[in-house]
PDB file of N, CA and C in Angstrom:
ATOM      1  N   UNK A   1      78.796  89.041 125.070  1.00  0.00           N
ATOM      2  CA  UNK A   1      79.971  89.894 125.144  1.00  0.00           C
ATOM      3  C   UNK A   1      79.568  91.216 125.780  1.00  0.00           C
ATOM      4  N   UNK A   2      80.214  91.379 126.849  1.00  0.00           N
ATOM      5  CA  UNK A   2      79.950  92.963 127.768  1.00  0.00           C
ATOM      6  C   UNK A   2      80.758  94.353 127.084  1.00  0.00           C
ATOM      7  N   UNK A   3      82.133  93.763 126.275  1.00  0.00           N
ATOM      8  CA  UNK A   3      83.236  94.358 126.025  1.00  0.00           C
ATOM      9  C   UNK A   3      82.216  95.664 125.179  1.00  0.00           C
ATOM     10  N   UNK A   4      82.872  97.039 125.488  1.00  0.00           N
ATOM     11  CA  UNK A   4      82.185  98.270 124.789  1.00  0.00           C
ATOM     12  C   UNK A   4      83.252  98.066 123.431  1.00  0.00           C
ATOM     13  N   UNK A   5      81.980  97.941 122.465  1.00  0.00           N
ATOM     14  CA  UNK A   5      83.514  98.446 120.971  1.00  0.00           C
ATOM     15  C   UNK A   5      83.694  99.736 120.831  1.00  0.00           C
ATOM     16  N   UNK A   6      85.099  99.769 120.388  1.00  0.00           N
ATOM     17  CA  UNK A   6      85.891 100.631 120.427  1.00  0.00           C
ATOM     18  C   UNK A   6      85.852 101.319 118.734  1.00  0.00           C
ATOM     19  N   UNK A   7      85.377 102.515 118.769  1.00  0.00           N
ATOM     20  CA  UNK A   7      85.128 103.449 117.084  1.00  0.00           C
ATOM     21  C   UNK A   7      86.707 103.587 117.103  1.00  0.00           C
ATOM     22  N   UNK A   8      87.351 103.344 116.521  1.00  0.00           N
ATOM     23  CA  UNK A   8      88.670 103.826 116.057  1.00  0.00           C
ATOM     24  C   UNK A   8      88.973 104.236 114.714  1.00  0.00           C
ATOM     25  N   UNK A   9      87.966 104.855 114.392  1.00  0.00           N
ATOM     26  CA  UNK A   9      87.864 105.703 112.732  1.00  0.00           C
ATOM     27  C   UNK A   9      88.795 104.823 111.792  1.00  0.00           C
ATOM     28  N   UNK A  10      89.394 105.542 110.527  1.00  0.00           N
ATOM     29  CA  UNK A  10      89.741 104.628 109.392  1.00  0.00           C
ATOM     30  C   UNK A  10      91.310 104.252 109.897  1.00  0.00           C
ATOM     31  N   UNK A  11      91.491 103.592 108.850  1.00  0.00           N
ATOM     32  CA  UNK A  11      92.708 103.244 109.101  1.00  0.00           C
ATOM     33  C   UNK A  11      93.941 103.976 108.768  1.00  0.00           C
ATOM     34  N   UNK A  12      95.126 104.617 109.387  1.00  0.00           N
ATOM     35  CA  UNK A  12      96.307 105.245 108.324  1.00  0.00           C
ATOM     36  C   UNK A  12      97.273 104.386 108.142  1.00  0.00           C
ATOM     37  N   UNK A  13      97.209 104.590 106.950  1.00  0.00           N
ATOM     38  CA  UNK A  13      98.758 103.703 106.163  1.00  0.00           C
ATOM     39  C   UNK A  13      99.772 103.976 106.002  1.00  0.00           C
ATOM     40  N   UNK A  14     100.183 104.597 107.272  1.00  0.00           N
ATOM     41  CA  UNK A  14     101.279 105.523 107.639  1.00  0.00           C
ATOM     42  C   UNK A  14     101.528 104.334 108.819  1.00  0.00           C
ATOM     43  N   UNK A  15     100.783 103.470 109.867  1.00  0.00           N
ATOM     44  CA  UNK A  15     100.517 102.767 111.093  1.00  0.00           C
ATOM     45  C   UNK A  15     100.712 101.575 110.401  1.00  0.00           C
ATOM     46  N   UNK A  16     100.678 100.651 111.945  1.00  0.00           N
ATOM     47  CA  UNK A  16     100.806  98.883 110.978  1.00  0.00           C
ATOM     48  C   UNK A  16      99.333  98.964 111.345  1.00  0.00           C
ATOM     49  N   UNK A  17      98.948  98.081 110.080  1.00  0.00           N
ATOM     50  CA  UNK A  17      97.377  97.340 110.213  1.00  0.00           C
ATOM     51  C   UNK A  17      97.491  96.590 109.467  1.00  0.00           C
ATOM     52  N   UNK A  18      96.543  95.286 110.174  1.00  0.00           N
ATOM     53  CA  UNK A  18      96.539  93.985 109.767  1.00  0.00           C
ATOM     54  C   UNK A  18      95.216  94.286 108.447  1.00  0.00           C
ATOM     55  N   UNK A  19      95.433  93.082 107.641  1.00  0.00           N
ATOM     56  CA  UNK A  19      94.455  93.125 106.088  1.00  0.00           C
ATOM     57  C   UNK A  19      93.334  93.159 106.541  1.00  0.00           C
ATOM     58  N   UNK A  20      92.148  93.327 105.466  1.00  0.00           N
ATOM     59  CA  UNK A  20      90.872  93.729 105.995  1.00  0.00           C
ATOM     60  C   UNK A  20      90.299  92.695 105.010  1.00  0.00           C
ATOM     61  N   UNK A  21      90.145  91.626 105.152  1.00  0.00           N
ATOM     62  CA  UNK A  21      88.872  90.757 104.191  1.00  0.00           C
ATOM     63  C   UNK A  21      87.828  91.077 103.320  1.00  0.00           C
ATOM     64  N   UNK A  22      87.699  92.307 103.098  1.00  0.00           N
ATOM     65  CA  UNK A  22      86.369  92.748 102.242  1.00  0.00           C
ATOM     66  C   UNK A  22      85.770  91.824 101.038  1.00  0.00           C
ATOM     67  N   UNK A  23      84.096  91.534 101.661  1.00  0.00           N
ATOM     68  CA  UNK A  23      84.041  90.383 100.727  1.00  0.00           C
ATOM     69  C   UNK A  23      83.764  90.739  99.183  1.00  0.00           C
ATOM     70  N   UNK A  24      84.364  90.101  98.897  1.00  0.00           N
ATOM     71  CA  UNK A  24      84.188  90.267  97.219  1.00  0.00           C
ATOM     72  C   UNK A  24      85.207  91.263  96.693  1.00  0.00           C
ATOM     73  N   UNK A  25      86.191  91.463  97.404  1.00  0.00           N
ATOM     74  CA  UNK A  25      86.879  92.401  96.519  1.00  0.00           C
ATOM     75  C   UNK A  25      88.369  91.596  96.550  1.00  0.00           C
ATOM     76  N   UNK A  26      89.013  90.779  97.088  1.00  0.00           N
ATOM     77  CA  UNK A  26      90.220  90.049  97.425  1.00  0.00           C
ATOM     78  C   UNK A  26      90.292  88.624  98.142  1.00  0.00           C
ATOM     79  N   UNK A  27      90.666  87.605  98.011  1.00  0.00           N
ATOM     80  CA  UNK A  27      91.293  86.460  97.974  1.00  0.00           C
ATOM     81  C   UNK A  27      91.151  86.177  99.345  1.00  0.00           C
ATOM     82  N   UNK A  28      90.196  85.963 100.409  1.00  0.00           N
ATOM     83  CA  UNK A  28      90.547  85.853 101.413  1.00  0.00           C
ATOM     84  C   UNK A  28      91.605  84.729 101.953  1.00  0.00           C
ATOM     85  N   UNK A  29      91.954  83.651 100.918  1.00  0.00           N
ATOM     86  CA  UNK A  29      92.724  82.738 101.580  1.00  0.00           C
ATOM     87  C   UNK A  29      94.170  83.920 101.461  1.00  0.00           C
ATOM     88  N   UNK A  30      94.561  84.298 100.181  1.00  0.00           N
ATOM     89  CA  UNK A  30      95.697  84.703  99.961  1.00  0.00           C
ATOM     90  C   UNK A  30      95.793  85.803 101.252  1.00  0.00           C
ATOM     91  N   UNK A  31      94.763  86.247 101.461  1.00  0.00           N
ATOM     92  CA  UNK A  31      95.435  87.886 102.725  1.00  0.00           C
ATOM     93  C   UNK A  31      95.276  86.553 103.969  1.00  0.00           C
ATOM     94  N   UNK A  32      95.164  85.411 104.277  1.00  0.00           N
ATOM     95  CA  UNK A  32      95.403  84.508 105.429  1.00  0.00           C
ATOM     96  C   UNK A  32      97.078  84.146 105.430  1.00  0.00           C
ATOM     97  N   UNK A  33      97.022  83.918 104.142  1.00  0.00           N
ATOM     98  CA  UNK A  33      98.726  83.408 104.079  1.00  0.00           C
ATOM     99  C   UNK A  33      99.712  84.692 104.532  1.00  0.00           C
ATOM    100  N   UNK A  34      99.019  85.720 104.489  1.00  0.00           N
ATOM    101  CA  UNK A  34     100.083  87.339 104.633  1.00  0.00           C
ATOM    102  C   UNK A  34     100.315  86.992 106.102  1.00  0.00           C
ATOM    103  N   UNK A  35      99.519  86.437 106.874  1.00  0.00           N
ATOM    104  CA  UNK A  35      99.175  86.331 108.655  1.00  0.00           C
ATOM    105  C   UNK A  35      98.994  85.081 108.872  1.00  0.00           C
ATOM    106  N   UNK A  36      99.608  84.017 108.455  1.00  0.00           N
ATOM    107  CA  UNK A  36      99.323  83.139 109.132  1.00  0.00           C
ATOM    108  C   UNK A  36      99.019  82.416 110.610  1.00  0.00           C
ATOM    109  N   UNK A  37      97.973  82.567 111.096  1.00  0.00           N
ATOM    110  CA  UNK A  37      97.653  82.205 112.693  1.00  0.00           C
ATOM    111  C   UNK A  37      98.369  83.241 113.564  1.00  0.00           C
ATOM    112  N   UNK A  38      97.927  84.382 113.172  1.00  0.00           N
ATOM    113  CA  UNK A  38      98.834  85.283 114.204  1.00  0.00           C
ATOM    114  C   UNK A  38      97.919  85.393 115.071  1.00  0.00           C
ATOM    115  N   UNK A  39      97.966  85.925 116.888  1.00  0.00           N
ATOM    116  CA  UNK A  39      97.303  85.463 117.891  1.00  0.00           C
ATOM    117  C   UNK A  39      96.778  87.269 117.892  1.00  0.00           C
ATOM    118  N   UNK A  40      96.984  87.924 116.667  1.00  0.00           N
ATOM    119  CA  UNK A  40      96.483  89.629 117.055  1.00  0.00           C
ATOM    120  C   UNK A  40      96.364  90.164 115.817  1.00  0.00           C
ATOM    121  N   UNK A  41      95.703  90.830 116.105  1.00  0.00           N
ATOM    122  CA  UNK A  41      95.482  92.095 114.682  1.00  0.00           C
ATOM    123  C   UNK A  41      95.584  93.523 115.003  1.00  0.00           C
ATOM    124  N   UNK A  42      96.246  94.041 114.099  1.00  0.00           N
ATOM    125  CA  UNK A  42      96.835  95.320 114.228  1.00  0.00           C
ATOM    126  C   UNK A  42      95.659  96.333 113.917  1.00  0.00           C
ATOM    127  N   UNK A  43      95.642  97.525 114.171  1.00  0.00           N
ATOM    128  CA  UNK A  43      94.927  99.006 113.541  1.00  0.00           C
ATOM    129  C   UNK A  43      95.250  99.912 114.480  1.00  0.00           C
ATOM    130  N   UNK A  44      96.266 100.370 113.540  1.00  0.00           N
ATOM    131  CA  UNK A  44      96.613 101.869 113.762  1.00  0.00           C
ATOM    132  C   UNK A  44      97.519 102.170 114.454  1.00  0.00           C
ATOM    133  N   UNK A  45      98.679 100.521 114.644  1.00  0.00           N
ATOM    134  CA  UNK A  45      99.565 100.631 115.484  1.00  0.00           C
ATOM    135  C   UNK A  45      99.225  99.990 116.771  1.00  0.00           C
ATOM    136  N   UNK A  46      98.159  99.678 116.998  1.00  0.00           N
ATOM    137  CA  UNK A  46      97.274  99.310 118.581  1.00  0.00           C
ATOM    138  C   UNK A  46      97.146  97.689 117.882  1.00  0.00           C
ATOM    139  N   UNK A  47      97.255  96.813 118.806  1.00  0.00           N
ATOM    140  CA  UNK A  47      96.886  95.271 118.956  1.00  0.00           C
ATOM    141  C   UNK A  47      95.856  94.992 119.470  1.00  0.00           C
ATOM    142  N   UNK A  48      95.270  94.214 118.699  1.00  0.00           N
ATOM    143  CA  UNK A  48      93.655  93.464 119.480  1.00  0.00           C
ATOM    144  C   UNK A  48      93.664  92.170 119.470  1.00  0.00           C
ATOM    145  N   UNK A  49      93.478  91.370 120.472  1.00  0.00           N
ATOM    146  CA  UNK A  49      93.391  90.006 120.164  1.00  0.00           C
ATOM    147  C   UNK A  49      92.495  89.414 119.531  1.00  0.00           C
ATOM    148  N   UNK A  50      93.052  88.160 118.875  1.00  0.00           N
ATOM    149  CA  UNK A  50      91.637  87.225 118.257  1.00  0.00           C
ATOM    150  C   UNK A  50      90.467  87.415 119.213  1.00  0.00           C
ATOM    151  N   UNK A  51      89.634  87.508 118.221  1.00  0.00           N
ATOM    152  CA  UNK A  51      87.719  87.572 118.664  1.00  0.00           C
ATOM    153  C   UNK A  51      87.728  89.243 119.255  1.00  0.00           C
ATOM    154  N   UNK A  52      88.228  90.223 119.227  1.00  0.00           N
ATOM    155  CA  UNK A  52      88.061  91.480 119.445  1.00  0.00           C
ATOM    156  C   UNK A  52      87.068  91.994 118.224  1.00  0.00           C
ATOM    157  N   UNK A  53      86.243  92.872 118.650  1.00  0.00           N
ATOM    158  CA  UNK A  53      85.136  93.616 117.388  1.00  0.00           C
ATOM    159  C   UNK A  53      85.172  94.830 117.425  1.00  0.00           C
ATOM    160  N   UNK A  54      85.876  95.819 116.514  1.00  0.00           N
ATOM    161  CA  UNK A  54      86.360  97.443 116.940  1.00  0.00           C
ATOM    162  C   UNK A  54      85.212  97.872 115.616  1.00  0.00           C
ATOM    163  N   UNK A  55      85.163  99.018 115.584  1.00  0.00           N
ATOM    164  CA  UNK A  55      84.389 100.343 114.618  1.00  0.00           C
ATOM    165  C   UNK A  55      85.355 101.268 113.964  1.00  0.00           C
ATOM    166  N   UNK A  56      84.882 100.897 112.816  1.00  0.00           N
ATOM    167  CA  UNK A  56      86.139 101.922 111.688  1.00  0.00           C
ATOM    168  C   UNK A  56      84.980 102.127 110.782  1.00  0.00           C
ATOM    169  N   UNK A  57      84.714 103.604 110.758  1.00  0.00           N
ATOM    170  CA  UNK A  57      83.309 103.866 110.678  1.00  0.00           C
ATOM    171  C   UNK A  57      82.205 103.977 110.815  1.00  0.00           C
ATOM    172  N   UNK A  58      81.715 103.449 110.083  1.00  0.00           N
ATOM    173  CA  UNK A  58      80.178 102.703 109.813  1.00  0.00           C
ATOM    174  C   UNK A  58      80.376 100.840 110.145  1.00  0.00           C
ATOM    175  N   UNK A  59      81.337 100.573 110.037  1.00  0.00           N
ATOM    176  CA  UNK A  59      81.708  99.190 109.779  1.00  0.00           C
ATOM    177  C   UNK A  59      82.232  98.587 111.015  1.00  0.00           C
ATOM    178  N   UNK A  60      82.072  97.486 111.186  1.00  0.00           N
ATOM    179  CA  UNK A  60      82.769  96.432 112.521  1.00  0.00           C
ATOM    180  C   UNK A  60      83.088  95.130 111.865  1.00  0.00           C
ATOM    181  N   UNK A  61      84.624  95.859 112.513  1.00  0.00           N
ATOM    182  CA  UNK A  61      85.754  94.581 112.250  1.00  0.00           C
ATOM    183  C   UNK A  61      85.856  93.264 113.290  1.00  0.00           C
ATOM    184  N   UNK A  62      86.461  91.998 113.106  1.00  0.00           N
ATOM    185  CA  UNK A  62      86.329  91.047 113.914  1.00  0.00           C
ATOM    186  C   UNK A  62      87.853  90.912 113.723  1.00  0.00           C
ATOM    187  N   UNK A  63      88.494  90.743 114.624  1.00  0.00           N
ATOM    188  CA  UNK A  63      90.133  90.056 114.449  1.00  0.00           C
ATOM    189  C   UNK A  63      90.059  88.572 114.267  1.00  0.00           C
ATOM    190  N   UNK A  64      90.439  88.264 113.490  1.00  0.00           N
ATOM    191  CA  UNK A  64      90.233  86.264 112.929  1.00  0.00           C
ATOM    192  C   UNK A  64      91.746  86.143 112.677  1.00  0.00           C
ATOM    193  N   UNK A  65      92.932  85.769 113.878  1.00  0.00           N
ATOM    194  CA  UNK A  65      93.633  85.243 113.758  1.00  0.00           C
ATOM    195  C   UNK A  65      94.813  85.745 112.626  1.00  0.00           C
ATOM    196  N   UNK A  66      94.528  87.456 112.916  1.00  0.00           N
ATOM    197  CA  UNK A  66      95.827  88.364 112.269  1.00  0.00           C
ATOM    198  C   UNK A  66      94.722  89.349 111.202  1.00  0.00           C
ATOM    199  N   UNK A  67      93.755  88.401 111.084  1.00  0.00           N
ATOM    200  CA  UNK A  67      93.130  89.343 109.196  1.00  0.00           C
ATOM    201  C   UNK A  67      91.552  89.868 110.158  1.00  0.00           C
ATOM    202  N   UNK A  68      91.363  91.035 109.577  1.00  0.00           N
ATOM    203  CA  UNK A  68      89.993  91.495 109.788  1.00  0.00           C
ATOM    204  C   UNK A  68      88.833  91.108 109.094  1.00  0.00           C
ATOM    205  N   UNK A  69      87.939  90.992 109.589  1.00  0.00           N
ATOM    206  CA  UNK A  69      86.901  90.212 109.148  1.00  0.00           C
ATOM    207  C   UNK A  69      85.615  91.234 109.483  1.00  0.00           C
ATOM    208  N   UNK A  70      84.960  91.728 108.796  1.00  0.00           N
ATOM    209  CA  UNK A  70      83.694  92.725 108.703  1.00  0.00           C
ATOM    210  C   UNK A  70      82.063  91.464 108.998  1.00  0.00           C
ATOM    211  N   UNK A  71      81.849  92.318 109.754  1.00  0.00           N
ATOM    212  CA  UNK A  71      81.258  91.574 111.114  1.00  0.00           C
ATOM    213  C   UNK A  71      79.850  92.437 111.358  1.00  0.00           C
ATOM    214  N   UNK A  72      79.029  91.750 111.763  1.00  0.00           N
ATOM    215  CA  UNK A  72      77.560  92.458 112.489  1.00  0.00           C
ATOM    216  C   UNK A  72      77.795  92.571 113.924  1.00  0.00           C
ATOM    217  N   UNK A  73      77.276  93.882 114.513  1.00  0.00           N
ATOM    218  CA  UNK A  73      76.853  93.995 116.384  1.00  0.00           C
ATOM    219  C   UNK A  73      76.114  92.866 116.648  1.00  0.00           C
ATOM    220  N   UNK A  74      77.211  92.142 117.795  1.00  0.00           N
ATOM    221  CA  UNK A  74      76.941  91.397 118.513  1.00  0.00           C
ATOM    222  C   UNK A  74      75.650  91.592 119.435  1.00  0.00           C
ATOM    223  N   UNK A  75      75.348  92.903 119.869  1.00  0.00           N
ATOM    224  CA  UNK A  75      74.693  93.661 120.544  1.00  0.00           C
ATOM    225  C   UNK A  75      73.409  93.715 119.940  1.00  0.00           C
ATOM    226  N   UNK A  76      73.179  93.673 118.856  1.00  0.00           N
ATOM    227  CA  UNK A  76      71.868  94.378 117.937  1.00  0.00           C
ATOM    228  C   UNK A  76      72.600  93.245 116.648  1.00  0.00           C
ATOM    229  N   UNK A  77      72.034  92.302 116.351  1.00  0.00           N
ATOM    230  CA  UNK A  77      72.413  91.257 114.945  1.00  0.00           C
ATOM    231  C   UNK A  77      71.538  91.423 114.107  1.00  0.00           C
TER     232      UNK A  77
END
């Protein structure tokens, strides 16, 4: 992947954003059913398509088909 990720700091919940998978803290099937097969994931009002990897923080998100998925640099694993 060449694509530069994009830091787009935290999220406001004031914006649409798609769920964030955090493991161990919530149901990942249940936040799948909120999005079922959607072809994008939201943050911050901005759309990313499936397989996009953005920076909200310290952290990198993966878009998986509507839900965020916390992810390692592709770049440096």
């Amino acid at each position: 992947m060449n694509e530069r990720i994009r830091d787009l700091g935290a999220q406001d919940p004031e914006l649409k954003n798609s769920p964030v998978a955090w493991e161990g803290e919530e149901d990942t099937e249940a936040l799948r059913a909120e999005v079922p097969g959607e072809p994008e994931c939201f943050f911050n009002d901005q759309a990313f398509r499936h397989g996009t990897i953005v920076r909200s923080g310290s952290t990198l998100l993966r878009c998986d088909l509507g839900l965020w998925v916390p992810t390692s640099d592709p770049q440096n694993p």
